[in-house]
PDB file of N, CA and C in Angstrom:
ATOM      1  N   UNK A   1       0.819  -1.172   0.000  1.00  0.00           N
ATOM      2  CA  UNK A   1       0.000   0.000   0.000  1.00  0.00           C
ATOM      3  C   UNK A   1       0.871   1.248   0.000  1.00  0.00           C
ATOM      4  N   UNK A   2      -0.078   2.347  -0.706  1.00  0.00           N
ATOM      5  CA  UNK A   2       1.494   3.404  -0.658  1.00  0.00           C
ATOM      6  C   UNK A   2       1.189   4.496   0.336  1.00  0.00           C
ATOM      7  N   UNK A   3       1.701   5.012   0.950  1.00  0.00           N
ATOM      8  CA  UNK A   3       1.781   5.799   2.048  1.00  0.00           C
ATOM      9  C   UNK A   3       0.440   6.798   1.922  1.00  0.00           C
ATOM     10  N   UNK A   4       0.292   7.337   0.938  1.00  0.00           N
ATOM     11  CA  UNK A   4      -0.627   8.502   1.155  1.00  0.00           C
ATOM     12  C   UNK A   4      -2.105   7.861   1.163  1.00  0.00           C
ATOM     13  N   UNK A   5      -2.021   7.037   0.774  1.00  0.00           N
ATOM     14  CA  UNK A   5      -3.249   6.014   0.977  1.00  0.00           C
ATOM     15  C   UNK A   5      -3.665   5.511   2.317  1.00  0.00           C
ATOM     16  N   UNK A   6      -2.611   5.536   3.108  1.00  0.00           N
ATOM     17  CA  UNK A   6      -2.711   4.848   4.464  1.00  0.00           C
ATOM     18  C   UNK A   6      -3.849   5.332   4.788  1.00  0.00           C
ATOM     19  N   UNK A   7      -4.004   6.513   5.262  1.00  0.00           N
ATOM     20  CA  UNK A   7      -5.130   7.092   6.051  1.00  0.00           C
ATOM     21  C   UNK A   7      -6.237   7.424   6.133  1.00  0.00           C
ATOM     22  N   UNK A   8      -6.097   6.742   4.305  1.00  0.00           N
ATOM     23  CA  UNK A   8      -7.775   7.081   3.505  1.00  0.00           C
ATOM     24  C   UNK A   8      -8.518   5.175   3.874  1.00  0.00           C
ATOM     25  N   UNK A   9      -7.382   3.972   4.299  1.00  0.00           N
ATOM     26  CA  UNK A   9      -7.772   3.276   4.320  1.00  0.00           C
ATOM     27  C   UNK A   9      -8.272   2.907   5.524  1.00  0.00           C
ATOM     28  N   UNK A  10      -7.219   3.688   6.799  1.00  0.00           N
ATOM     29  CA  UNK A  10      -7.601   3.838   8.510  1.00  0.00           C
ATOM     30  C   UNK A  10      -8.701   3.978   8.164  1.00  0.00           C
ATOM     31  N   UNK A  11      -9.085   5.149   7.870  1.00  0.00           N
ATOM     32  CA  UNK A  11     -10.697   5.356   8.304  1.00  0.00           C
ATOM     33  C   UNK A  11     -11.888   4.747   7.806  1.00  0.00           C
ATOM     34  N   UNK A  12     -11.558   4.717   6.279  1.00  0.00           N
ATOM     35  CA  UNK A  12     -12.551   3.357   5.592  1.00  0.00           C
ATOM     36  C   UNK A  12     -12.811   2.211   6.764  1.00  0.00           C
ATOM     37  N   UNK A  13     -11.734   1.584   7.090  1.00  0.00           N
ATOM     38  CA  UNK A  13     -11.106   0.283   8.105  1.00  0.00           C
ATOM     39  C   UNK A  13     -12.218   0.860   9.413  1.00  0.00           C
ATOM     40  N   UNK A  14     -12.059   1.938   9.982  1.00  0.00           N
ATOM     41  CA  UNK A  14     -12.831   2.384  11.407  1.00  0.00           C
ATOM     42  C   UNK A  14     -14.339   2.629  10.709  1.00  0.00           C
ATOM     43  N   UNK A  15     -14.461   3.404  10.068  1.00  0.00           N
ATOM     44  CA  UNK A  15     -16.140   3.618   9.314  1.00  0.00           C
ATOM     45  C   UNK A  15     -16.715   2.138   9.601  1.00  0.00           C
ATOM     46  N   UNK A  16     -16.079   1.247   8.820  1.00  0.00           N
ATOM     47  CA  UNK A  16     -16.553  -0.211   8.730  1.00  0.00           C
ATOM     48  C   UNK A  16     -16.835  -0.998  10.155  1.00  0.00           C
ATOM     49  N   UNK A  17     -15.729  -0.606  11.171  1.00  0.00           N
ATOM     50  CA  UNK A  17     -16.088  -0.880  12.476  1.00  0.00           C
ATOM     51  C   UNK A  17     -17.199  -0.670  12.914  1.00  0.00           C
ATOM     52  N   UNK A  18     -16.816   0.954  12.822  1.00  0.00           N
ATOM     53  CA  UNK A  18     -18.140   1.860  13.718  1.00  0.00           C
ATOM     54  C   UNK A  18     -19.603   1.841  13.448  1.00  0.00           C
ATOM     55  N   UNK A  19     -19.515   1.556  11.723  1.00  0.00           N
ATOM     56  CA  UNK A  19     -20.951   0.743  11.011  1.00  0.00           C
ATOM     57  C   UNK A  19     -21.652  -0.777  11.451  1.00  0.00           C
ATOM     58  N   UNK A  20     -20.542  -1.763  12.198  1.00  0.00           N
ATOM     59  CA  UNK A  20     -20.667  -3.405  12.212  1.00  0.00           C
ATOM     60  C   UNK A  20     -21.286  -2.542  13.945  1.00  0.00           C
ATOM     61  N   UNK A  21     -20.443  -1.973  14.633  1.00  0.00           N
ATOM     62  CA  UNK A  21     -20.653  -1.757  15.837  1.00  0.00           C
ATOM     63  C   UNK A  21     -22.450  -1.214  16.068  1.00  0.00           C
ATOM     64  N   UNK A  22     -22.367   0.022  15.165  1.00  0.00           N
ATOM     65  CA  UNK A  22     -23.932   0.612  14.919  1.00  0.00           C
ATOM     66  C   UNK A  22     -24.648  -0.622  14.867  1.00  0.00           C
ATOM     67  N   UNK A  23     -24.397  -1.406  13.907  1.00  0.00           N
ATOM     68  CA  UNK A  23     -25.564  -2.510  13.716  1.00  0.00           C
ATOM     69  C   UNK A  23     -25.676  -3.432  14.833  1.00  0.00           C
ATOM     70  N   UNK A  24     -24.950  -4.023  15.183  1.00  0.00           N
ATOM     71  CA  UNK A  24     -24.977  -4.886  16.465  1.00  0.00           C
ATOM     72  C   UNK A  24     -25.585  -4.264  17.338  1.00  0.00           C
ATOM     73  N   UNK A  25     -25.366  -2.725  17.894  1.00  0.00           N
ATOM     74  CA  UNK A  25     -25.748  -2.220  18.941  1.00  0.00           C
ATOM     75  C   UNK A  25     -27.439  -2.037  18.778  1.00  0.00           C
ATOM     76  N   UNK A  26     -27.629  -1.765  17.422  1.00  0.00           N
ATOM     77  CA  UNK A  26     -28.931  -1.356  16.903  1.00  0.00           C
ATOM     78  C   UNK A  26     -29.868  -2.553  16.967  1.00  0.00           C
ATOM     79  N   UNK A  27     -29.212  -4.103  16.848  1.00  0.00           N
ATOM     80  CA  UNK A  27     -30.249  -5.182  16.836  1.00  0.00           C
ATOM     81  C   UNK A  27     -29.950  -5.581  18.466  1.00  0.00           C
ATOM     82  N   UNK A  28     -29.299  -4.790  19.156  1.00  0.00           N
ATOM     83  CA  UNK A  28     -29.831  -5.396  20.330  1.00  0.00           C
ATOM     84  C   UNK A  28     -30.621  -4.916  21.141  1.00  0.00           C
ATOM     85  N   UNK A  29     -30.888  -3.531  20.775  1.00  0.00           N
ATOM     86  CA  UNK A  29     -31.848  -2.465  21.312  1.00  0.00           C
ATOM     87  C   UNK A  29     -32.963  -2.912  20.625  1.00  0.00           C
ATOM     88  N   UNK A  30     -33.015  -3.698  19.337  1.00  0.00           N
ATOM     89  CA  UNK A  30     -34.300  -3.838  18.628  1.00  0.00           C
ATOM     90  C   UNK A  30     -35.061  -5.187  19.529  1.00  0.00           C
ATOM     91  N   UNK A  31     -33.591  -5.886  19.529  1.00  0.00           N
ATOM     92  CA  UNK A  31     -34.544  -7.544  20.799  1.00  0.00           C
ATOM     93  C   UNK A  31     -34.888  -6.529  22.055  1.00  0.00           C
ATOM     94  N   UNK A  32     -33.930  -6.067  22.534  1.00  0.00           N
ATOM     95  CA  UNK A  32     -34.873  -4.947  23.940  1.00  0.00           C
ATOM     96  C   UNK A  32     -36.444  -4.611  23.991  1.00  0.00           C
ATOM     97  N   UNK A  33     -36.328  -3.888  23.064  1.00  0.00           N
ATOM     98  CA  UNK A  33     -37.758  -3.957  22.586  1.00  0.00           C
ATOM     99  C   UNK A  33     -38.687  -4.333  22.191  1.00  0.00           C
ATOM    100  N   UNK A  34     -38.594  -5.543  21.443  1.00  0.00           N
ATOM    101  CA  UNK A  34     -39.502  -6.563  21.273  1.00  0.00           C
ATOM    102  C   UNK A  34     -40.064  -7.245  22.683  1.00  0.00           C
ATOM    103  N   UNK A  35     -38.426  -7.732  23.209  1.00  0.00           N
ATOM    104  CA  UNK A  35     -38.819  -8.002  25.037  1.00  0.00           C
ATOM    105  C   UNK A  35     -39.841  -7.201  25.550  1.00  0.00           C
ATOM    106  N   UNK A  36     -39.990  -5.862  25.524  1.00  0.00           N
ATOM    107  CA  UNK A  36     -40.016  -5.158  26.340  1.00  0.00           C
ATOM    108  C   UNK A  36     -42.119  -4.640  25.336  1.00  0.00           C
ATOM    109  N   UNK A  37     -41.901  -4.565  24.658  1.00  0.00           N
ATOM    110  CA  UNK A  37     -43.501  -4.850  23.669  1.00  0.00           C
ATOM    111  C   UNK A  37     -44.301  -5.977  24.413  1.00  0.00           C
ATOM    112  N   UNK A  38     -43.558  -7.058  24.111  1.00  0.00           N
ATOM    113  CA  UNK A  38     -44.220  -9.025  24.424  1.00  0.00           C
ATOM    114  C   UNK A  38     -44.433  -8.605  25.671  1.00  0.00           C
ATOM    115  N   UNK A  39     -43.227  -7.934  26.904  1.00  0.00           N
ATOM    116  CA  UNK A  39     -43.409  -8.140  28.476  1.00  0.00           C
ATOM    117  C   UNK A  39     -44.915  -7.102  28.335  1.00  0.00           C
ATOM    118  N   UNK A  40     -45.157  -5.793  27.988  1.00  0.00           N
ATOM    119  CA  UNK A  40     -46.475  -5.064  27.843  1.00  0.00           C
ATOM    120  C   UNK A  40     -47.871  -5.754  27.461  1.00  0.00           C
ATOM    121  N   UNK A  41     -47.751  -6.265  26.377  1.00  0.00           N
ATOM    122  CA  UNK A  41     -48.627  -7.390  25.930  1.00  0.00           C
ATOM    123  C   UNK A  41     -49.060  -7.637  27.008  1.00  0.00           C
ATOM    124  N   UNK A  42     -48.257  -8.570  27.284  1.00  0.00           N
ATOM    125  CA  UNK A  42     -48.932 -10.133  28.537  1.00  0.00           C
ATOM    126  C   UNK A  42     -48.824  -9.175  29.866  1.00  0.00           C
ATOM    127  N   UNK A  43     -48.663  -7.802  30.510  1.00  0.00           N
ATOM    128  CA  UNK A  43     -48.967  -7.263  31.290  1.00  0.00           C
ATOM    129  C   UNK A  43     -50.485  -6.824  31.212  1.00  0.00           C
ATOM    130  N   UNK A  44     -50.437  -6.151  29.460  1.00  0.00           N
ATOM    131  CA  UNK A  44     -51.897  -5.770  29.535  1.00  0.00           C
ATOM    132  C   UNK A  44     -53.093  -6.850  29.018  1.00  0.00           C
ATOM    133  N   UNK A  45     -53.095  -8.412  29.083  1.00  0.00           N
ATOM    134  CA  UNK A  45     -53.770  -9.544  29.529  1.00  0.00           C
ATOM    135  C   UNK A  45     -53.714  -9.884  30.356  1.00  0.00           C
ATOM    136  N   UNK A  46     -52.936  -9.736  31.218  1.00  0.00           N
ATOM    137  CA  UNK A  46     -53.271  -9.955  32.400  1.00  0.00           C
ATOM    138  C   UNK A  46     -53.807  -9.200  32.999  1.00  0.00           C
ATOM    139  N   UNK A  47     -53.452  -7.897  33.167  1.00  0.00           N
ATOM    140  CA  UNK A  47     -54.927  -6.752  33.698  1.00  0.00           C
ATOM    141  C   UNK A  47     -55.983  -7.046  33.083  1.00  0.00           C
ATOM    142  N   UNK A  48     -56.330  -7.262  31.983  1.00  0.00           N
ATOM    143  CA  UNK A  48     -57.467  -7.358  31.311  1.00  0.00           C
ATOM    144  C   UNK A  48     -58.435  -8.433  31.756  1.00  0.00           C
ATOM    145  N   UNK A  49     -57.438 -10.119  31.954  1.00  0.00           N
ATOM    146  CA  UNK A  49     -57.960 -11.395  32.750  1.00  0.00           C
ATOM    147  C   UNK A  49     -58.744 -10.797  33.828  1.00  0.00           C
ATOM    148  N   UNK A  50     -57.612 -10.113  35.180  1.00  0.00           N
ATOM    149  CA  UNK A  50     -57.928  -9.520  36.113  1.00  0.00           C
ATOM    150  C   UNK A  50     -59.286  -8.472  36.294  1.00  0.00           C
ATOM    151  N   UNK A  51     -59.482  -7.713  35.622  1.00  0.00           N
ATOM    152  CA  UNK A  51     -60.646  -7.236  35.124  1.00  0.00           C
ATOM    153  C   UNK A  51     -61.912  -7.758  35.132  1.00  0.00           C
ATOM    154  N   UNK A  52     -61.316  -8.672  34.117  1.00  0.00           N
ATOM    155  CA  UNK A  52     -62.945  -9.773  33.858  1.00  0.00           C
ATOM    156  C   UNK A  52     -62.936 -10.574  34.846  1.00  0.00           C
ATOM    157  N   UNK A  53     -62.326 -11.386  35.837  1.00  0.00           N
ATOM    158  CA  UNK A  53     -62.767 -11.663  36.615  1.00  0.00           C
ATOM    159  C   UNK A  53     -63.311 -10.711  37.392  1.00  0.00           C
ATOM    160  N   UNK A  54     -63.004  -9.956  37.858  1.00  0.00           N
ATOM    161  CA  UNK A  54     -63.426  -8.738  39.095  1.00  0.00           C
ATOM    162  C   UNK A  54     -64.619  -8.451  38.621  1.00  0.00           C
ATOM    163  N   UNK A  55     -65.297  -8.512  37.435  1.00  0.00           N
ATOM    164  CA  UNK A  55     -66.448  -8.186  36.737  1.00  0.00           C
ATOM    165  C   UNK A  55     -67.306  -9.421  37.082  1.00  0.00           C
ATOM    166  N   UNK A  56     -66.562 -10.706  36.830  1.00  0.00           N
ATOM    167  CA  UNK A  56     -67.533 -11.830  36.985  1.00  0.00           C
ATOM    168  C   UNK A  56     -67.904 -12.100  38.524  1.00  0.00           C
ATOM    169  N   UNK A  57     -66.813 -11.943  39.340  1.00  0.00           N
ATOM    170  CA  UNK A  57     -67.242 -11.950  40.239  1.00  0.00           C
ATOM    171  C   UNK A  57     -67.842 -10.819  40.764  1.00  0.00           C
ATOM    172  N   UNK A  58     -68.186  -9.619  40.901  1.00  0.00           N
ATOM    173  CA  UNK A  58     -69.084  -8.692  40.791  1.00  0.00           C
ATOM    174  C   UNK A  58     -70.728  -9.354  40.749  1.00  0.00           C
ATOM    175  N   UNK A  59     -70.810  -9.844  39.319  1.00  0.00           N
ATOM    176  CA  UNK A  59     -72.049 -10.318  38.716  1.00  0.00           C
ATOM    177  C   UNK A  59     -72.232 -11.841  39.401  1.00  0.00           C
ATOM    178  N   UNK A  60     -71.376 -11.920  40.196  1.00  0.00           N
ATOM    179  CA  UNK A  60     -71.534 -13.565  40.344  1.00  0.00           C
ATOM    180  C   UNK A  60     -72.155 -12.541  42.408  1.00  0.00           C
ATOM    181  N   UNK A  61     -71.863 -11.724  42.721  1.00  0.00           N
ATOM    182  CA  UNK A  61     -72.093 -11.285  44.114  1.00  0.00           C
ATOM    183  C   UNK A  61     -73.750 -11.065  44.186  1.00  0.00           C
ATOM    184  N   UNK A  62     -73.211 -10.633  42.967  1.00  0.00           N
ATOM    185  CA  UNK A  62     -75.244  -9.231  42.409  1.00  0.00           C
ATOM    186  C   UNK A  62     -76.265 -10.721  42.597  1.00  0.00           C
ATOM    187  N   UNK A  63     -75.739 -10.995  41.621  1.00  0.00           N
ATOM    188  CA  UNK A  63     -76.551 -12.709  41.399  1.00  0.00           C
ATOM    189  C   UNK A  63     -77.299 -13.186  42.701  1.00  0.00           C
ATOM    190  N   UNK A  64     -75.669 -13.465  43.725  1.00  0.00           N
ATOM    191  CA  UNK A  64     -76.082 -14.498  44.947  1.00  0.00           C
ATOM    192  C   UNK A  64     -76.973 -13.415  45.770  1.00  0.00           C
ATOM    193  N   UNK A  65     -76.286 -12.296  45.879  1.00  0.00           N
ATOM    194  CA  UNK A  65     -77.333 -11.275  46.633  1.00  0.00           C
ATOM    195  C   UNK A  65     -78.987 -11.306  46.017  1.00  0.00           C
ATOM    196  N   UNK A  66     -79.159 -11.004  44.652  1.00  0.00           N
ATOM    197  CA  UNK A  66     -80.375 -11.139  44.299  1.00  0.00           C
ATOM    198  C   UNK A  66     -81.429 -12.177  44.778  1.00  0.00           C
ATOM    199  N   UNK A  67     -80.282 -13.667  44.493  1.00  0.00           N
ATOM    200  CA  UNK A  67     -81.243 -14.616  44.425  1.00  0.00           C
ATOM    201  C   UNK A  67     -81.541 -14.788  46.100  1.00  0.00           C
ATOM    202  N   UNK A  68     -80.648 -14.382  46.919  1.00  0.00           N
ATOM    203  CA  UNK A  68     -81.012 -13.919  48.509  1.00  0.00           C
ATOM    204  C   UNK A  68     -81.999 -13.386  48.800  1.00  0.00           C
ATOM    205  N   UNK A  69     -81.983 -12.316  48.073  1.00  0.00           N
ATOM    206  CA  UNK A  69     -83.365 -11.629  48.459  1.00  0.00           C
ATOM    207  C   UNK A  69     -84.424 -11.807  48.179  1.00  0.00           C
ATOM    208  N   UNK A  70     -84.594 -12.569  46.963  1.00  0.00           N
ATOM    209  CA  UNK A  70     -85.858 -13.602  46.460  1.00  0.00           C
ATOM    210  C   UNK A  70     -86.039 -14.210  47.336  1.00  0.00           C
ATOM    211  N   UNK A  71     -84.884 -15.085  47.600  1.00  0.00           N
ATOM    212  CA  UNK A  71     -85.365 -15.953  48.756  1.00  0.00           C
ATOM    213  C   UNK A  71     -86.452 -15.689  49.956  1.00  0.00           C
ATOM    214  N   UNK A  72     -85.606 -14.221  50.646  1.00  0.00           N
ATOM    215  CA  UNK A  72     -85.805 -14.238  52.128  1.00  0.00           C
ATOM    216  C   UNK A  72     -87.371 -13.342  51.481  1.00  0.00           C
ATOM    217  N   UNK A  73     -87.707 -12.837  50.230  1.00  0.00           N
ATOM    218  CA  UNK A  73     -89.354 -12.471  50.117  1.00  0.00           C
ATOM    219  C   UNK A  73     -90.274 -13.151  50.087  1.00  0.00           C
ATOM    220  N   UNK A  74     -90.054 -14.231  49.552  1.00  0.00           N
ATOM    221  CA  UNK A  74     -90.329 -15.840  49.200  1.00  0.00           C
ATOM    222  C   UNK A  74     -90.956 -16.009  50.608  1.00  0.00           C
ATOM    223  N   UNK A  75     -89.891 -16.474  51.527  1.00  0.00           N
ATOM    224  CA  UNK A  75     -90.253 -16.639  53.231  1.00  0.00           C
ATOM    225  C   UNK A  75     -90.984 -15.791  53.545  1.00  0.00           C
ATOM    226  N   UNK A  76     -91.163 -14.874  53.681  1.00  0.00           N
ATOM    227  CA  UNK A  76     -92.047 -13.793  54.140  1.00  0.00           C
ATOM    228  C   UNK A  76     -93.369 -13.727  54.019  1.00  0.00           C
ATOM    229  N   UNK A  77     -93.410 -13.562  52.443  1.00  0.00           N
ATOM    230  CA  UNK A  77     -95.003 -14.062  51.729  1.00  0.00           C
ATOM    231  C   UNK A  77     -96.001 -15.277  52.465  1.00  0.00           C
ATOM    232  N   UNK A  78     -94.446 -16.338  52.372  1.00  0.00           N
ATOM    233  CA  UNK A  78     -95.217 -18.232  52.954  1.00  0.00           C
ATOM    234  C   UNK A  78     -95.100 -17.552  54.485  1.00  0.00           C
ATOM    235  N   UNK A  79     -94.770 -17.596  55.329  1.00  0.00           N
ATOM    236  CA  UNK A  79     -94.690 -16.781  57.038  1.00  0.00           C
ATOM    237  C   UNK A  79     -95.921 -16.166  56.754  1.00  0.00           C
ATOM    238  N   UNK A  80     -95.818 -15.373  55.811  1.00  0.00           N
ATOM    239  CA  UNK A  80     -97.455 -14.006  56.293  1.00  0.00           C
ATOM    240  C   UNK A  80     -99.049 -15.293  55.764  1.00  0.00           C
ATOM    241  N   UNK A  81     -98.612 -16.262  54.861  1.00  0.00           N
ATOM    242  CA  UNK A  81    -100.034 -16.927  54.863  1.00  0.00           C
ATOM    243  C   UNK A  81     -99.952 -18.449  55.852  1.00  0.00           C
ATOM    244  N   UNK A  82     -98.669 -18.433  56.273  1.00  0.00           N
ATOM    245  CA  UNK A  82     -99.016 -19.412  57.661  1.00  0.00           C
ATOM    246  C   UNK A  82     -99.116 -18.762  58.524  1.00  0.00           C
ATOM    247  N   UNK A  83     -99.069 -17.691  59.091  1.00  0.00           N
ATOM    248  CA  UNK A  83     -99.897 -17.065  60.152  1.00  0.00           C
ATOM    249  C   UNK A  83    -101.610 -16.863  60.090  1.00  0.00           C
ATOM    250  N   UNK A  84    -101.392 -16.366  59.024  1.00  0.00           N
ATOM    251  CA  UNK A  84    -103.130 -16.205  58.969  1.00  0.00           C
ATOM    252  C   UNK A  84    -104.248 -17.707  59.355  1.00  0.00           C
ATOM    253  N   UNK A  85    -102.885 -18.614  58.763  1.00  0.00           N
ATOM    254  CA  UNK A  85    -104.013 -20.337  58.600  1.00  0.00           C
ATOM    255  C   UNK A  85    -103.653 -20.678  60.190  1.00  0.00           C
ATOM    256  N   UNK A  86    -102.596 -19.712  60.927  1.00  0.00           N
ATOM    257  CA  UNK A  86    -102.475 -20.667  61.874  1.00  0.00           C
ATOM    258  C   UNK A  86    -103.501 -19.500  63.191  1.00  0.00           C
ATOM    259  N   UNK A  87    -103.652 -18.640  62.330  1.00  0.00           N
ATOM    260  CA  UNK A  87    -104.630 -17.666  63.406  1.00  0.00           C
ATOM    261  C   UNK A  87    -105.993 -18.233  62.993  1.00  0.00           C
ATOM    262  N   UNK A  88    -106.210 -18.577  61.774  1.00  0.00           N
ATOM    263  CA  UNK A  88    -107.555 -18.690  61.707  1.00  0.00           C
ATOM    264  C   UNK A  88    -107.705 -20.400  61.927  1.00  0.00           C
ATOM    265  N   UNK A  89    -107.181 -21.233  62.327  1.00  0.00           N
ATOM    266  CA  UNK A  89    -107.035 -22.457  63.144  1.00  0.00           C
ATOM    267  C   UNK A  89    -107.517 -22.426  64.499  1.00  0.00           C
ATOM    268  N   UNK A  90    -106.298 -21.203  65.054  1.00  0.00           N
ATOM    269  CA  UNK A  90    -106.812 -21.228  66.542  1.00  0.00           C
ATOM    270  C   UNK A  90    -108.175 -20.325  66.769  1.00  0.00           C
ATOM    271  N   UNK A  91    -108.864 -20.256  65.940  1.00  0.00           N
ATOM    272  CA  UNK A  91    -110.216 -19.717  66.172  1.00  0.00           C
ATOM    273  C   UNK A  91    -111.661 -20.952  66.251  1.00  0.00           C
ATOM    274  N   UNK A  92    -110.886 -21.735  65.596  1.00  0.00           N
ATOM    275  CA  UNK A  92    -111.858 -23.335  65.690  1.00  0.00           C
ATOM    276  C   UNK A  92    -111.893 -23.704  66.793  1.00  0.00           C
ATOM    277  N   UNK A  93    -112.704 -24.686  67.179  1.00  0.00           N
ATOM    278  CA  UNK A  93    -113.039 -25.278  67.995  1.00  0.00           C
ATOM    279  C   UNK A  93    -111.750 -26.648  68.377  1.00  0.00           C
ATOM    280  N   UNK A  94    -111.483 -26.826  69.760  1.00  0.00           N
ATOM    281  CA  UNK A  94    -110.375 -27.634  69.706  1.00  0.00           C
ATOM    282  C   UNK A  94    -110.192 -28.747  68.288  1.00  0.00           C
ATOM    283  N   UNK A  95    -111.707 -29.296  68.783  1.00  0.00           N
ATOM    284  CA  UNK A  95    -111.479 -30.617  67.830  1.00  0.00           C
ATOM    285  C   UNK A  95    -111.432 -30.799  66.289  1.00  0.00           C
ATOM    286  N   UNK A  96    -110.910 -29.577  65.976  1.00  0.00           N
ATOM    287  CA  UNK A  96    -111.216 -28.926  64.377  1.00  0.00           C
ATOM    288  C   UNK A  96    -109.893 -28.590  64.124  1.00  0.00           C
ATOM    289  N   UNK A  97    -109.387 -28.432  64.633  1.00  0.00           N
ATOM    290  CA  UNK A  97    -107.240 -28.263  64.634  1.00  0.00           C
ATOM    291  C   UNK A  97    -106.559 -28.827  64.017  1.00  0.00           C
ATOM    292  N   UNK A  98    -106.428 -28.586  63.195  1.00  0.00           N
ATOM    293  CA  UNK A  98    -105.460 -29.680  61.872  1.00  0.00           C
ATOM    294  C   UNK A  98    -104.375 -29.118  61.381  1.00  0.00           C
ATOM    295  N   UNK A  99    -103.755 -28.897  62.104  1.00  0.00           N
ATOM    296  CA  UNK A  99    -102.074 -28.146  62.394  1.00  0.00           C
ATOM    297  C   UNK A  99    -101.027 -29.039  60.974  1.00  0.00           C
ATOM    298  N   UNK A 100    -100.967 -28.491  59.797  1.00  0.00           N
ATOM    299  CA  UNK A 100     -99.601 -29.001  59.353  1.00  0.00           C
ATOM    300  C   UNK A 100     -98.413 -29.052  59.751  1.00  0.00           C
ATOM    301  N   UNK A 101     -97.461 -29.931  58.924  1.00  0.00           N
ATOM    302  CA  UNK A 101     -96.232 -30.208  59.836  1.00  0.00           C
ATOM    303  C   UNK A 101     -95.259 -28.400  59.582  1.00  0.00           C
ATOM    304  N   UNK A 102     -95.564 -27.759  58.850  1.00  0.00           N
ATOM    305  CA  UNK A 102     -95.475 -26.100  58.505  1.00  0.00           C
ATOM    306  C   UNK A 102     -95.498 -25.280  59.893  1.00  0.00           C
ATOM    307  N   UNK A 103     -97.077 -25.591  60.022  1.00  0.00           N
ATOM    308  CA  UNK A 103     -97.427 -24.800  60.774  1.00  0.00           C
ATOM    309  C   UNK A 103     -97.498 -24.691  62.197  1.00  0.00           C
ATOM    310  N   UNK A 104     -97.233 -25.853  62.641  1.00  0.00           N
ATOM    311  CA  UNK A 104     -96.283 -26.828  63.698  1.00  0.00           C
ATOM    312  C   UNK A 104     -95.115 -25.963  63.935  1.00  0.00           C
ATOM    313  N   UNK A 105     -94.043 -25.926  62.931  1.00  0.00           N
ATOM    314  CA  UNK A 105     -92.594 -25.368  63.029  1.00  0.00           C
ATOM    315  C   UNK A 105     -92.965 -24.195  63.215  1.00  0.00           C
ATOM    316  N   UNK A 106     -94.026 -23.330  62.224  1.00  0.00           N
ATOM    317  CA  UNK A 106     -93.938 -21.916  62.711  1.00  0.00           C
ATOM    318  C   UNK A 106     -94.167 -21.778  63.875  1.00  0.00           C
ATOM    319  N   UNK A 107     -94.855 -21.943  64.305  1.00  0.00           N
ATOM    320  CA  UNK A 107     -95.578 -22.207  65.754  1.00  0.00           C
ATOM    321  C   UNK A 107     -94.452 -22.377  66.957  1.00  0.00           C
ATOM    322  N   UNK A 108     -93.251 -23.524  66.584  1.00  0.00           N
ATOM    323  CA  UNK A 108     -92.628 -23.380  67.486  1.00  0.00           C
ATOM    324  C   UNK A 108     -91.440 -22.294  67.389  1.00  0.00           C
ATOM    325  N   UNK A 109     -91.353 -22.084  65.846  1.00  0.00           N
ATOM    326  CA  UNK A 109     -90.111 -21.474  65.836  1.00  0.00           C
ATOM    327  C   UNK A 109     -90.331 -19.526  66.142  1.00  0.00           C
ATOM    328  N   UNK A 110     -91.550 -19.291  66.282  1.00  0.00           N
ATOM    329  CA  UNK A 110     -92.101 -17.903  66.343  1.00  0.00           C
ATOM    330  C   UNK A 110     -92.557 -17.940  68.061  1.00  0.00           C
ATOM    331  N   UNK A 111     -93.284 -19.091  68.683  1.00  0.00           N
ATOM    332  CA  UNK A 111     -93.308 -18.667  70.092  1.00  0.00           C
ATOM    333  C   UNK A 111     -92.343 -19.149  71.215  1.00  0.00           C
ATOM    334  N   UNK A 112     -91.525 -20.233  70.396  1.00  0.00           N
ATOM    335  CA  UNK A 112     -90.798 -21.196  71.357  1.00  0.00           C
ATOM    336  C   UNK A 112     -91.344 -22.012  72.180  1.00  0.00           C
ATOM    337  N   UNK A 113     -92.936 -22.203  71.708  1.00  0.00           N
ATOM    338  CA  UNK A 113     -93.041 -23.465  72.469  1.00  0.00           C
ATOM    339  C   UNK A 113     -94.039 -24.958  71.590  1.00  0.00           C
ATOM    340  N   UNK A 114     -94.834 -25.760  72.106  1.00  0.00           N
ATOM    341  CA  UNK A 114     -95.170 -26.767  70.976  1.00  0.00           C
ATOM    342  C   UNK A 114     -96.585 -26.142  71.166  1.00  0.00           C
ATOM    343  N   UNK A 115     -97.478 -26.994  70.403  1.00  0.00           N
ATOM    344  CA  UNK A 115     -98.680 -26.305  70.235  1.00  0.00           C
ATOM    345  C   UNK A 115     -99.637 -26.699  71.714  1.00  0.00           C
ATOM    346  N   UNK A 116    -100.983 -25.731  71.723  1.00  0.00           N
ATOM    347  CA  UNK A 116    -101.404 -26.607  72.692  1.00  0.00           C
ATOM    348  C   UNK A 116    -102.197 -27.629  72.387  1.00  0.00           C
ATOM    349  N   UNK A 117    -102.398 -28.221  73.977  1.00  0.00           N
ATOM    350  CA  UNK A 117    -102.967 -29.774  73.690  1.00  0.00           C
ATOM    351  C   UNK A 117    -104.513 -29.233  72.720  1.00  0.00           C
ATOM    352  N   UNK A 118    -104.624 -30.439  71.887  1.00  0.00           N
ATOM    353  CA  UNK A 118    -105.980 -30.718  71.136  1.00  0.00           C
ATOM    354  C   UNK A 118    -105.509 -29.936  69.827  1.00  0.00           C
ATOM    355  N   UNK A 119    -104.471 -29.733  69.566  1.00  0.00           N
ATOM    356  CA  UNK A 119    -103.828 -29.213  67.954  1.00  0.00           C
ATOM    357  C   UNK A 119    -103.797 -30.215  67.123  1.00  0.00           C
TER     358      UNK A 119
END
């Protein structure tokens, strides 16, 4: 090589480095980021999972509460027409008392005690 050339080839020689270096450095910032995309992704499915459950169970609370309160109106309604059958029972004559096994329980479970004799 002849001398005055040397320095036109140094730097060609370093350009070529500093270009291989750029690129390497550049595809590893590019996997960084892909990592770092994919890790966001599956962060924001998993909030999202998280979500929908918190929603289902929400609707799964509303639900059990609802169907609770059906329930305990349900009882109330049957309570308010076994009282009446068991008031208009004890208005008969002993031997006319025909107490269901219902109205039995209400009976004990509302005065705490069993019915009286001739029920």
């Amino acid at each position: 090589m002849k001398p005055e050339n040397q320095p036109l080839t140094h730097l060609v020689e370093t350009h070529i480095a500093k270009r291989k270096a750029f690129f390497a450095h550049r595809e590893i910032m590019e996997e960084k980021e892909a990592k770092f995309r994919h890790w966001q992704q599956q962060a924001s499915q998993r909030a999202q999972e998280v979500d929908a459950q918190a929603q289902e169970h929400q609707k799964y609370k509303k639900e059990k509460a609802d169907a609770e309160k059906a329930y305990w109106e349900k009882k109330k309604v049957e309570d308010a027409e076994i009282r009446v059958s068991v008031m208009h029972k004890m208005t008969l004559p002993v031997g006319k008392r025909a107490f269901t096994a219902r109205e039995k329980a209400y009976w004990a479970r509302t005065r705490g005690t069993k019915l009286p004799k001739g029920c």
